[in-house]
C-alpha atoms as a PDB file:
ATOM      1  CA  UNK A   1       0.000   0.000   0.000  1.00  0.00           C
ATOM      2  CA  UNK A   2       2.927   2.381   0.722  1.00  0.00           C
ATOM      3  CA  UNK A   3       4.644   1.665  -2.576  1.00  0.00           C
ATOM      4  CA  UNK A   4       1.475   2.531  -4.245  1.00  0.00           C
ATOM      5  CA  UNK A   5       1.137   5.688  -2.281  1.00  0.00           C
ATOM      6  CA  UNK A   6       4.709   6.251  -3.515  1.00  0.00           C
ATOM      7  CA  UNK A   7       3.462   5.504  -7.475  1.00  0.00           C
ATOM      8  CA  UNK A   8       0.613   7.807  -6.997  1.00  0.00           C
ATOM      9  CA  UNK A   9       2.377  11.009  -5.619  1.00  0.00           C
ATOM     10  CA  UNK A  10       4.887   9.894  -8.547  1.00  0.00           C
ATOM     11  CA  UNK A  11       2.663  10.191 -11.211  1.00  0.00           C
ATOM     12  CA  UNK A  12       0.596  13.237 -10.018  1.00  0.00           C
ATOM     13  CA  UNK A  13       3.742  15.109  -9.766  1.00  0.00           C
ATOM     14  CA  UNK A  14       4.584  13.858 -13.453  1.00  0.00           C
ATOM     15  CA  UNK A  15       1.222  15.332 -14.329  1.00  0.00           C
ATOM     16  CA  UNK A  16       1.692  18.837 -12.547  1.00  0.00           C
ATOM     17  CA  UNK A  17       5.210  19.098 -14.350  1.00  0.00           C
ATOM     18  CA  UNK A  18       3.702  18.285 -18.005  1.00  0.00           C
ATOM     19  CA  UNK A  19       0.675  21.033 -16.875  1.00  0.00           C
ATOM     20  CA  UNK A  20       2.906  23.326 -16.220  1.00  0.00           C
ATOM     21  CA  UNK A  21       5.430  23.052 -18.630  1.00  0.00           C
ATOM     22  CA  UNK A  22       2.439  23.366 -21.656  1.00  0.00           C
ATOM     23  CA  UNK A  23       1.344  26.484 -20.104  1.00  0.00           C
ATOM     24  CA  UNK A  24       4.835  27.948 -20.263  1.00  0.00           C
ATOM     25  CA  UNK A  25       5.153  26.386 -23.983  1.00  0.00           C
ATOM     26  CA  UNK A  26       1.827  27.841 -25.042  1.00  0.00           C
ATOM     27  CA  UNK A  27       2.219  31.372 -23.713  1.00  0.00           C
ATOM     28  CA  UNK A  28       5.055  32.408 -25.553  1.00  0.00           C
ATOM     29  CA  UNK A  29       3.103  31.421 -29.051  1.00  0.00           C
ATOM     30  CA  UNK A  30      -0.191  33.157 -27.706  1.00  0.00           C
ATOM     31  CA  UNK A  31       1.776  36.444 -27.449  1.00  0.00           C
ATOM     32  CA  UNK A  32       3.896  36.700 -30.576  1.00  0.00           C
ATOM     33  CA  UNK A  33       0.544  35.358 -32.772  1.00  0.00           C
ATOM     34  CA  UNK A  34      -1.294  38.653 -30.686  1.00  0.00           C
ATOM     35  CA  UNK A  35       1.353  41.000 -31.331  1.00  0.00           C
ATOM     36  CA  UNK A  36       2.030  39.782 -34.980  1.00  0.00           C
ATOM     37  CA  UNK A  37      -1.711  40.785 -35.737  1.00  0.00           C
ATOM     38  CA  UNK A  38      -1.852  44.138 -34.235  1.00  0.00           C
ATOM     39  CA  UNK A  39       1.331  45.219 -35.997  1.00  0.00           C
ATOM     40  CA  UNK A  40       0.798  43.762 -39.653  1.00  0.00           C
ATOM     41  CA  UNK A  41       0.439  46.343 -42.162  1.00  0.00           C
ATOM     42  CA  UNK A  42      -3.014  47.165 -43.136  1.00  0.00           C
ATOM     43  CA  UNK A  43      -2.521  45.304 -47.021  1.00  0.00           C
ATOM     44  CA  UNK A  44      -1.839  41.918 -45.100  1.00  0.00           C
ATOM     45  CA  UNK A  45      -5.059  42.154 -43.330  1.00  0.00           C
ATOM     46  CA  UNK A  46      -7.386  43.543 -45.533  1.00  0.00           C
ATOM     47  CA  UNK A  47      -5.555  42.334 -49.300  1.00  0.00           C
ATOM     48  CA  UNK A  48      -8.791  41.888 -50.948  1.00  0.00           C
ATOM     49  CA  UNK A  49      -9.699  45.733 -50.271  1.00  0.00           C
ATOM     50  CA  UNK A  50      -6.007  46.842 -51.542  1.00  0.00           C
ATOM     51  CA  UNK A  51      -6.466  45.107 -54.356  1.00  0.00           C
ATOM     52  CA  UNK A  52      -9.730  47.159 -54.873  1.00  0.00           C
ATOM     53  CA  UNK A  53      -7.979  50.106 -54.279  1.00  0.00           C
ATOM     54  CA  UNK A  54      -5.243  49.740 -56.231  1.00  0.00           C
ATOM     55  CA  UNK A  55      -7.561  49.117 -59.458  1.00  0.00           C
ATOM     56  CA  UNK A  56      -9.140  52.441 -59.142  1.00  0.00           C
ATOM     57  CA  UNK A  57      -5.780  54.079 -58.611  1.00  0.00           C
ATOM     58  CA  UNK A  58      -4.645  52.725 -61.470  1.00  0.00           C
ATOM     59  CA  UNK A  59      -7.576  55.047 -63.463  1.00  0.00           C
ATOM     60  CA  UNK A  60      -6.690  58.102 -62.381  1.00  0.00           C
ATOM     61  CA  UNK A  61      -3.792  60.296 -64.066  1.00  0.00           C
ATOM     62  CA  UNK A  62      -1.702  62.376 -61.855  1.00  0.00           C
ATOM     63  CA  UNK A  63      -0.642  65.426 -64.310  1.00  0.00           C
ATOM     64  CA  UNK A  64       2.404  67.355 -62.183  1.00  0.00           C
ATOM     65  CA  UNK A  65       3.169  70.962 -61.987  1.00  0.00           C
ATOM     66  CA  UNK A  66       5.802  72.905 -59.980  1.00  0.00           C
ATOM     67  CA  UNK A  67       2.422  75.346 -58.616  1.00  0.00           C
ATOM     68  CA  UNK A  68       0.349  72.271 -58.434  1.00  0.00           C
ATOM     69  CA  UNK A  69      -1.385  68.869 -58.966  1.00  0.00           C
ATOM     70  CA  UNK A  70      -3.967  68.051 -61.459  1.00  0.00           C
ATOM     71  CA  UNK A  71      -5.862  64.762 -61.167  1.00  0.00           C
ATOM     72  CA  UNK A  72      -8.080  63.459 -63.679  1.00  0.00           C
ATOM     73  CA  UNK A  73     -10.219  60.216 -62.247  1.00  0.00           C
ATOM     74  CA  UNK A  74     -11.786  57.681 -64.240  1.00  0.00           C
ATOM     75  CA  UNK A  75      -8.767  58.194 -67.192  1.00  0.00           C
ATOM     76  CA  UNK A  76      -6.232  56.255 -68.224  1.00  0.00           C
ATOM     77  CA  UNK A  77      -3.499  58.154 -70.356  1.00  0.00           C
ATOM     78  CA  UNK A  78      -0.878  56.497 -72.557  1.00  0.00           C
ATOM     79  CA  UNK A  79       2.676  56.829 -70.564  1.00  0.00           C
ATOM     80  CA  UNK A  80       5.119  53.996 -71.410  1.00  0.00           C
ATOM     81  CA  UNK A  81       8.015  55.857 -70.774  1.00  0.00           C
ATOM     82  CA  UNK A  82       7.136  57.441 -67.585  1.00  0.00           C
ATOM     83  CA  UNK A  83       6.794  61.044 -68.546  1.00  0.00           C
ATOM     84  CA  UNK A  84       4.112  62.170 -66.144  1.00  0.00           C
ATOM     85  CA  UNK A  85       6.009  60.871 -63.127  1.00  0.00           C
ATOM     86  CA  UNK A  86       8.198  64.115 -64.320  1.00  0.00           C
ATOM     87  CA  UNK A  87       7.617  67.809 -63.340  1.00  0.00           C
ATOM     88  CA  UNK A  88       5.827  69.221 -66.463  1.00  0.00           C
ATOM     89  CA  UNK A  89       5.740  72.311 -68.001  1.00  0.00           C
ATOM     90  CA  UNK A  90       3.835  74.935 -68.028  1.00  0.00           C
ATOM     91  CA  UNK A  91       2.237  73.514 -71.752  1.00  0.00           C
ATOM     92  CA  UNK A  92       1.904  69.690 -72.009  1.00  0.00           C
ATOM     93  CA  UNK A  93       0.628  66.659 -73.832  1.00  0.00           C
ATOM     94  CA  UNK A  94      -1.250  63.886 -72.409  1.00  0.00           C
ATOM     95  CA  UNK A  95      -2.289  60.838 -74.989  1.00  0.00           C
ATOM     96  CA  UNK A  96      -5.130  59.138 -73.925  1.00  0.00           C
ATOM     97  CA  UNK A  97      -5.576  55.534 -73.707  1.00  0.00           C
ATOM     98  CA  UNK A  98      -8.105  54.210 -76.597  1.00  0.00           C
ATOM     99  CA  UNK A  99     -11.454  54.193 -75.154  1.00  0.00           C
ATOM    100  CA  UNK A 100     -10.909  56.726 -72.770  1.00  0.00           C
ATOM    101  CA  UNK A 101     -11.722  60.559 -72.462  1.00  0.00           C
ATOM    102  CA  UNK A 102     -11.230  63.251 -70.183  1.00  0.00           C
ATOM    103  CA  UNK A 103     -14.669  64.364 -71.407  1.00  0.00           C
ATOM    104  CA  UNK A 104     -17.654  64.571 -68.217  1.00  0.00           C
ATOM    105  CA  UNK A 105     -14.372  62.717 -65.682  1.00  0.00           C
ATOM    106  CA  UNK A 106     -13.818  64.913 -62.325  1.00  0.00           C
ATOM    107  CA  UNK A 107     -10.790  67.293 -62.096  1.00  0.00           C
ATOM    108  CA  UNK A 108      -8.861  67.606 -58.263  1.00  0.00           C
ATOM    109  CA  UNK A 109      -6.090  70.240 -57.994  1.00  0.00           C
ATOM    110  CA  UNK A 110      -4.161  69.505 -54.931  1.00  0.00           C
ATOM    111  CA  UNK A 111      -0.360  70.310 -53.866  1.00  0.00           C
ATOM    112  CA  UNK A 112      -0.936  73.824 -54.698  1.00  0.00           C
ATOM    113  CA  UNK A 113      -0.510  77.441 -52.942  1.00  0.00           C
ATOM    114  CA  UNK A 114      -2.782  78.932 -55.661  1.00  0.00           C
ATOM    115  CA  UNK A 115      -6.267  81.422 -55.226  1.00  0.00           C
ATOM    116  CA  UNK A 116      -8.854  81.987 -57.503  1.00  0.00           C
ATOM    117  CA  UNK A 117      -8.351  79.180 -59.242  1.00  0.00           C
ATOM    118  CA  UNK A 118     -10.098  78.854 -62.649  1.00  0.00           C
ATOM    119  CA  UNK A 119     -10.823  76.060 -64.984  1.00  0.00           C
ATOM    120  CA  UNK A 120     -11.799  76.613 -68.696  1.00  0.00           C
ATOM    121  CA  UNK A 121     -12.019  73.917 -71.299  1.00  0.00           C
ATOM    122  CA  UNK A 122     -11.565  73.788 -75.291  1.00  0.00           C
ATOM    123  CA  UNK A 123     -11.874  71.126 -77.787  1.00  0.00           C
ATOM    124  CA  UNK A 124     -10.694  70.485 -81.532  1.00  0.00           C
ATOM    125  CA  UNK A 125     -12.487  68.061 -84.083  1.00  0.00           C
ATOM    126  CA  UNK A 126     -10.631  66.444 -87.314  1.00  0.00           C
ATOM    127  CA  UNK A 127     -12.042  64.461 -90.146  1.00  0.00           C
ATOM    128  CA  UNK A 128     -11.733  60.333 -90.013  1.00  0.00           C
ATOM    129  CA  UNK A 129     -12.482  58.121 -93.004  1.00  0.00           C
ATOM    130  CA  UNK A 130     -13.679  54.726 -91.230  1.00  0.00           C
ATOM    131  CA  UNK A 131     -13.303  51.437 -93.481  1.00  0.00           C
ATOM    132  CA  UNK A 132     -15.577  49.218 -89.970  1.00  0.00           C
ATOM    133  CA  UNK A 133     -12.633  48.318 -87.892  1.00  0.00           C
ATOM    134  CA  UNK A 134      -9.691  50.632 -89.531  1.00  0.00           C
ATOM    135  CA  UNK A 135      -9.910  54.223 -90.090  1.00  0.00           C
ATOM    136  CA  UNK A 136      -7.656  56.900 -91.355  1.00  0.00           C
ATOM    137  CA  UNK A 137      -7.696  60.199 -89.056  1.00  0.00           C
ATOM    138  CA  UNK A 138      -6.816  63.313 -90.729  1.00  0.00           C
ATOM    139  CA  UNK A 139      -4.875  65.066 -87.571  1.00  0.00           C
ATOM    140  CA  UNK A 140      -2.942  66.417 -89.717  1.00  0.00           C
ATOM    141  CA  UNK A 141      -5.293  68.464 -91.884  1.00  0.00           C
ATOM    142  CA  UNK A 142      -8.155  71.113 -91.023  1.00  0.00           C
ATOM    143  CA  UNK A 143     -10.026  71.251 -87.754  1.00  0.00           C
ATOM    144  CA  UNK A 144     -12.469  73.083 -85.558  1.00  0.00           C
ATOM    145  CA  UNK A 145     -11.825  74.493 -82.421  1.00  0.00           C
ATOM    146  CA  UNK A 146     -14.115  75.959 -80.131  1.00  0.00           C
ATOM    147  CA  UNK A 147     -13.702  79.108 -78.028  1.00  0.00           C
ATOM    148  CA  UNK A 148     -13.356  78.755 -74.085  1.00  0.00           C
ATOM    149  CA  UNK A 149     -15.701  77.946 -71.770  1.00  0.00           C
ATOM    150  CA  UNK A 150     -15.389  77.671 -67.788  1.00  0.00           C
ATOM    151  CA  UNK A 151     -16.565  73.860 -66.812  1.00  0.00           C
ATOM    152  CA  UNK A 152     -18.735  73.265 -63.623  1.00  0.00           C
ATOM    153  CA  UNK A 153     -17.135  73.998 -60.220  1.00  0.00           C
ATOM    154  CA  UNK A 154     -18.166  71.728 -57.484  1.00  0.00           C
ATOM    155  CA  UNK A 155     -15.695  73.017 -54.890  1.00  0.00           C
ATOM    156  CA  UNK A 156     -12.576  75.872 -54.730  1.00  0.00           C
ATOM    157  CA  UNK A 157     -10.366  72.527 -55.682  1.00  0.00           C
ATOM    158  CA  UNK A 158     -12.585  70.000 -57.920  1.00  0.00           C
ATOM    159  CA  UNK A 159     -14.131  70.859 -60.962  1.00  0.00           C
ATOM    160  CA  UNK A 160     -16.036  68.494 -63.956  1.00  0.00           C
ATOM    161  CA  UNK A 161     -14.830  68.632 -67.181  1.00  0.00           C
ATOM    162  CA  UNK A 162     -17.712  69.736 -69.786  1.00  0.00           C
ATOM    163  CA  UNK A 163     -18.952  67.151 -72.217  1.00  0.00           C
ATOM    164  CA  UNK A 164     -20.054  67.994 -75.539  1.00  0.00           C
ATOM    165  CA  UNK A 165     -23.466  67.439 -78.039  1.00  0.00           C
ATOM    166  CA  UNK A 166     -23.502  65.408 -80.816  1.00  0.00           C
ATOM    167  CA  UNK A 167     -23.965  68.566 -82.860  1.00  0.00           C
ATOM    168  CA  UNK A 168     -20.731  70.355 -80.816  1.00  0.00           C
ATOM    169  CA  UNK A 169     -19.130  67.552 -82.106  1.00  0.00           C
ATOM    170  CA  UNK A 170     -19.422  67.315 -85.557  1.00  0.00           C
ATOM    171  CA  UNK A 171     -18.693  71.067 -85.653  1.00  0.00           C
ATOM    172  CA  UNK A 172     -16.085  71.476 -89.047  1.00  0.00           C
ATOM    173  CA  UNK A 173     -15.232  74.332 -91.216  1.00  0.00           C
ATOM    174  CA  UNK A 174     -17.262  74.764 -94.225  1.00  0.00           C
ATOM    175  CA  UNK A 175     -14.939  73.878 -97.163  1.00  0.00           C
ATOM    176  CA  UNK A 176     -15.189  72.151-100.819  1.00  0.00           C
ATOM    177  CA  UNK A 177     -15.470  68.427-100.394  1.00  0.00           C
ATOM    178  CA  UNK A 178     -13.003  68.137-103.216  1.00  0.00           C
ATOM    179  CA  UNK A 179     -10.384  69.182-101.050  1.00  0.00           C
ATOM    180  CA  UNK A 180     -11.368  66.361 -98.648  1.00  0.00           C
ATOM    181  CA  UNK A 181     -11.045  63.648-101.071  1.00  0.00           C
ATOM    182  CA  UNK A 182      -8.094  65.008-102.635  1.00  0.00           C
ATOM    183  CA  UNK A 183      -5.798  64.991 -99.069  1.00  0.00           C
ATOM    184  CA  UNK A 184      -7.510  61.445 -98.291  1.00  0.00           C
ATOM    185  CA  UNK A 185      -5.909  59.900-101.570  1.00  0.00           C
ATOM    186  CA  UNK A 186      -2.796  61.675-101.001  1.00  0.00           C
ATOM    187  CA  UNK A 187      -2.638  60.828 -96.865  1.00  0.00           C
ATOM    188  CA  UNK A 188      -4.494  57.634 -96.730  1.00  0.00           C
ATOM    189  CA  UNK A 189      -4.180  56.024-100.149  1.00  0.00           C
ATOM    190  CA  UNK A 190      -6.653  55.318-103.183  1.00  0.00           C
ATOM    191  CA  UNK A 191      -8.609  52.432-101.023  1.00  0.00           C
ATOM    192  CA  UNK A 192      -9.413  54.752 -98.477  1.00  0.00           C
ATOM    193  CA  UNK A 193     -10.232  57.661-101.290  1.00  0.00           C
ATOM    194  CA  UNK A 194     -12.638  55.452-102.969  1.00  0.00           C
ATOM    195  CA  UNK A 195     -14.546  54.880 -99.394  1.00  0.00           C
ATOM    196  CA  UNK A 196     -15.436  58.792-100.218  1.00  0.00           C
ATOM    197  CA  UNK A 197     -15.150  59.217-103.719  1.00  0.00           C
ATOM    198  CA  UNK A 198     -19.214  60.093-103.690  1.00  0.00           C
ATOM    199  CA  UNK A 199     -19.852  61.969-100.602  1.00  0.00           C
ATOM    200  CA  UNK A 200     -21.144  65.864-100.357  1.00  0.00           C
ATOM    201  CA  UNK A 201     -19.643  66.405 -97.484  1.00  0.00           C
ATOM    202  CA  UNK A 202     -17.313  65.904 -94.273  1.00  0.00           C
ATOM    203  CA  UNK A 203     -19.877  64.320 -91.830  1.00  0.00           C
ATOM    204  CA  UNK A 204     -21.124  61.598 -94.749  1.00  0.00           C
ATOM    205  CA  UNK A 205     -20.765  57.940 -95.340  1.00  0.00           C
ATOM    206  CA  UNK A 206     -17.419  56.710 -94.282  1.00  0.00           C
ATOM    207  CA  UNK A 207     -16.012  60.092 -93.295  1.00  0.00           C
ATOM    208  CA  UNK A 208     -17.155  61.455 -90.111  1.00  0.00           C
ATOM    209  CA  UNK A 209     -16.031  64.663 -87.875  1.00  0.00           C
ATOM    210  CA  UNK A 210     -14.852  63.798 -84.245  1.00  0.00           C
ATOM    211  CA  UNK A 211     -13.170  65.269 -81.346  1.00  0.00           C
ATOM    212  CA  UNK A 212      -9.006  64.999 -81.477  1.00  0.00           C
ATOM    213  CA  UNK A 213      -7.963  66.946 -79.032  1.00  0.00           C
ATOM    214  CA  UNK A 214      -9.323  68.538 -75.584  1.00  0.00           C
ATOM    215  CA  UNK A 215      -7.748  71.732 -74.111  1.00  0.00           C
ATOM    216  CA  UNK A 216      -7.836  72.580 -70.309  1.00  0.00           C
ATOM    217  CA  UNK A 217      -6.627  76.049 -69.075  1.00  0.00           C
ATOM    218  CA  UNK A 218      -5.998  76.178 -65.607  1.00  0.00           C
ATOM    219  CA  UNK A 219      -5.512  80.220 -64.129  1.00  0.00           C
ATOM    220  CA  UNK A 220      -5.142  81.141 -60.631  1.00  0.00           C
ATOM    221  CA  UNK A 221      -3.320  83.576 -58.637  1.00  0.00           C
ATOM    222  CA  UNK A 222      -0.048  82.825 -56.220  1.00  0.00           C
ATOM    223  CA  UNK A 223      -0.585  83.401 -52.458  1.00  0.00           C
ATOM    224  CA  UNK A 224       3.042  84.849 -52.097  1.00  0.00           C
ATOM    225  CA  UNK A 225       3.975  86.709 -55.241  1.00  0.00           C
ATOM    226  CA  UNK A 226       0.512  87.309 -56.246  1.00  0.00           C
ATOM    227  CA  UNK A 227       1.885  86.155 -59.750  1.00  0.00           C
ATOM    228  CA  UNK A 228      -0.737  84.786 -61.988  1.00  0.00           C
ATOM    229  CA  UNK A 229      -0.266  80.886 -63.224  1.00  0.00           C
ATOM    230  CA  UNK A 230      -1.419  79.284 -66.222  1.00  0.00           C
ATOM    231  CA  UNK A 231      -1.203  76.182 -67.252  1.00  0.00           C
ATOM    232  CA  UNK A 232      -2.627  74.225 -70.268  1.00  0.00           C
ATOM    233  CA  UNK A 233      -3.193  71.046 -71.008  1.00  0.00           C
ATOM    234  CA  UNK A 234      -3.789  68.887 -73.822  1.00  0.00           C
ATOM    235  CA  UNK A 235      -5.349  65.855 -74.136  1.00  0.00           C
ATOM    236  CA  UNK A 236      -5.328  63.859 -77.539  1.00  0.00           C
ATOM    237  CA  UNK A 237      -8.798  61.914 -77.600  1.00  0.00           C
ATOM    238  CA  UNK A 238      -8.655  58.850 -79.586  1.00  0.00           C
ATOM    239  CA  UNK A 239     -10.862  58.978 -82.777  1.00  0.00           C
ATOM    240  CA  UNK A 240     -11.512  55.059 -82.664  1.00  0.00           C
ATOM    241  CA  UNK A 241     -10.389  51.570 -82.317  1.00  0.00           C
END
């Protein structure tokens, strides 16, 4: 009976030991898995919603001035090389991607120490000969382009750019259709020249008038030297597929 008094103080020792030395194993993982959660970056935790956001950044263009910012959401502009990461001048170019316009998409100035900020907005329209898919643009040739007009203000730092009629945009100088048809065969090539051969004029059959180009203006005043800034923009709208 005393040896198995002996055998059971052994073994509940045994089992205080192995209780004990669990808790002390465990503890050490509870606290590093606590800590490794409250300090993981926010794109570990939530990676669906990063991904989310990092789609719609991916639409906006970022045009950058030494006065100031100019973002431009829902548009995607053509820049293999990089050349809006750069400082631009006070005149640039921005190519849009095909399929996309700068037409009715919000405008955000930001970064800038500029009052009285104003937005106005211009656009150009060229001829295109369209064969379905293909099509020959005539940037190159004669255009319209309307007069200034200030777009909608929502706020002393967002604006929305103006979209335009049908009618605004088959705007085009009145000129002999001969002339048309003459440039075609000469630009395009006699396939494209016999797509027109019978039409009266510019906005007929195959050849139709488009916007090219959109012009922004962006005016406003420096707090400091009380200079006055201006900076244009130009956006090349893609005439089709």
């Amino acid at each position: 009976m005393k040896d198995l008094a002996i055998v059971k103080m052994i073994f509940l020792i045994l089992i205080f030991e192995a209780c004990n030395l669990e808790k002390t194993s465990t503890k050490p993982k509870k606290q590093i898995s606590f800590e490794s959660i409250i300090n993981a970056p926010t794109t570990k935790l939530v990676s669906s919603s990063t991904k989310s956001v990092a789609k719609v950044s991916d639409t906006v263009t970022i045009i950058r001035f030494k006065e100031l910012d100019v973002s431009i959401s829902r548009l995607v502009a053509w820049d293999e090389e990089g050349a809006l990461k750069e400082i631009q001048n006070d005149t640039t170019y921005v190519v849009n991607d095909i399929g996309e316009s700068v037409l009715g998409q919000t405008l955000t100035i930001s970064n800038t120490n500029l009052d009285d900020i104003k937005v106005e907005q211009r656009y150009q329209t060229s001829v295109s000969i369209a064969n379905e898919g293909p099509h020959c643009d005539l940037l190159d040739w004669k255009h319209y382009t309307s007069g200034w007009t200030e777009i909608q203000k929502l706020n002393d730092l967002k604006f929305i750019c103006k979209s335009y009629t049908d009618e605004e945009r088959k705007q085009f100088p009145a000129i002999p259709v001969n002339q048309l048809k003459e440039f075609v065969k000469k630009q395009c090539g006699g396939d494209w020249f016999l797509l027109i051969k019978d039409i009266k004029q510019p906005n007929e059959g195959a050849s139709w008038v488009g916007i090219s180009k959109v012009f922004l203006r962006i005016t406003g005043t420096d707090r400091l030297s009380k200079r006055r800034i201006v900076k244009i923009i130009t956006f090349e709208e893609a005439m089709g597929c």
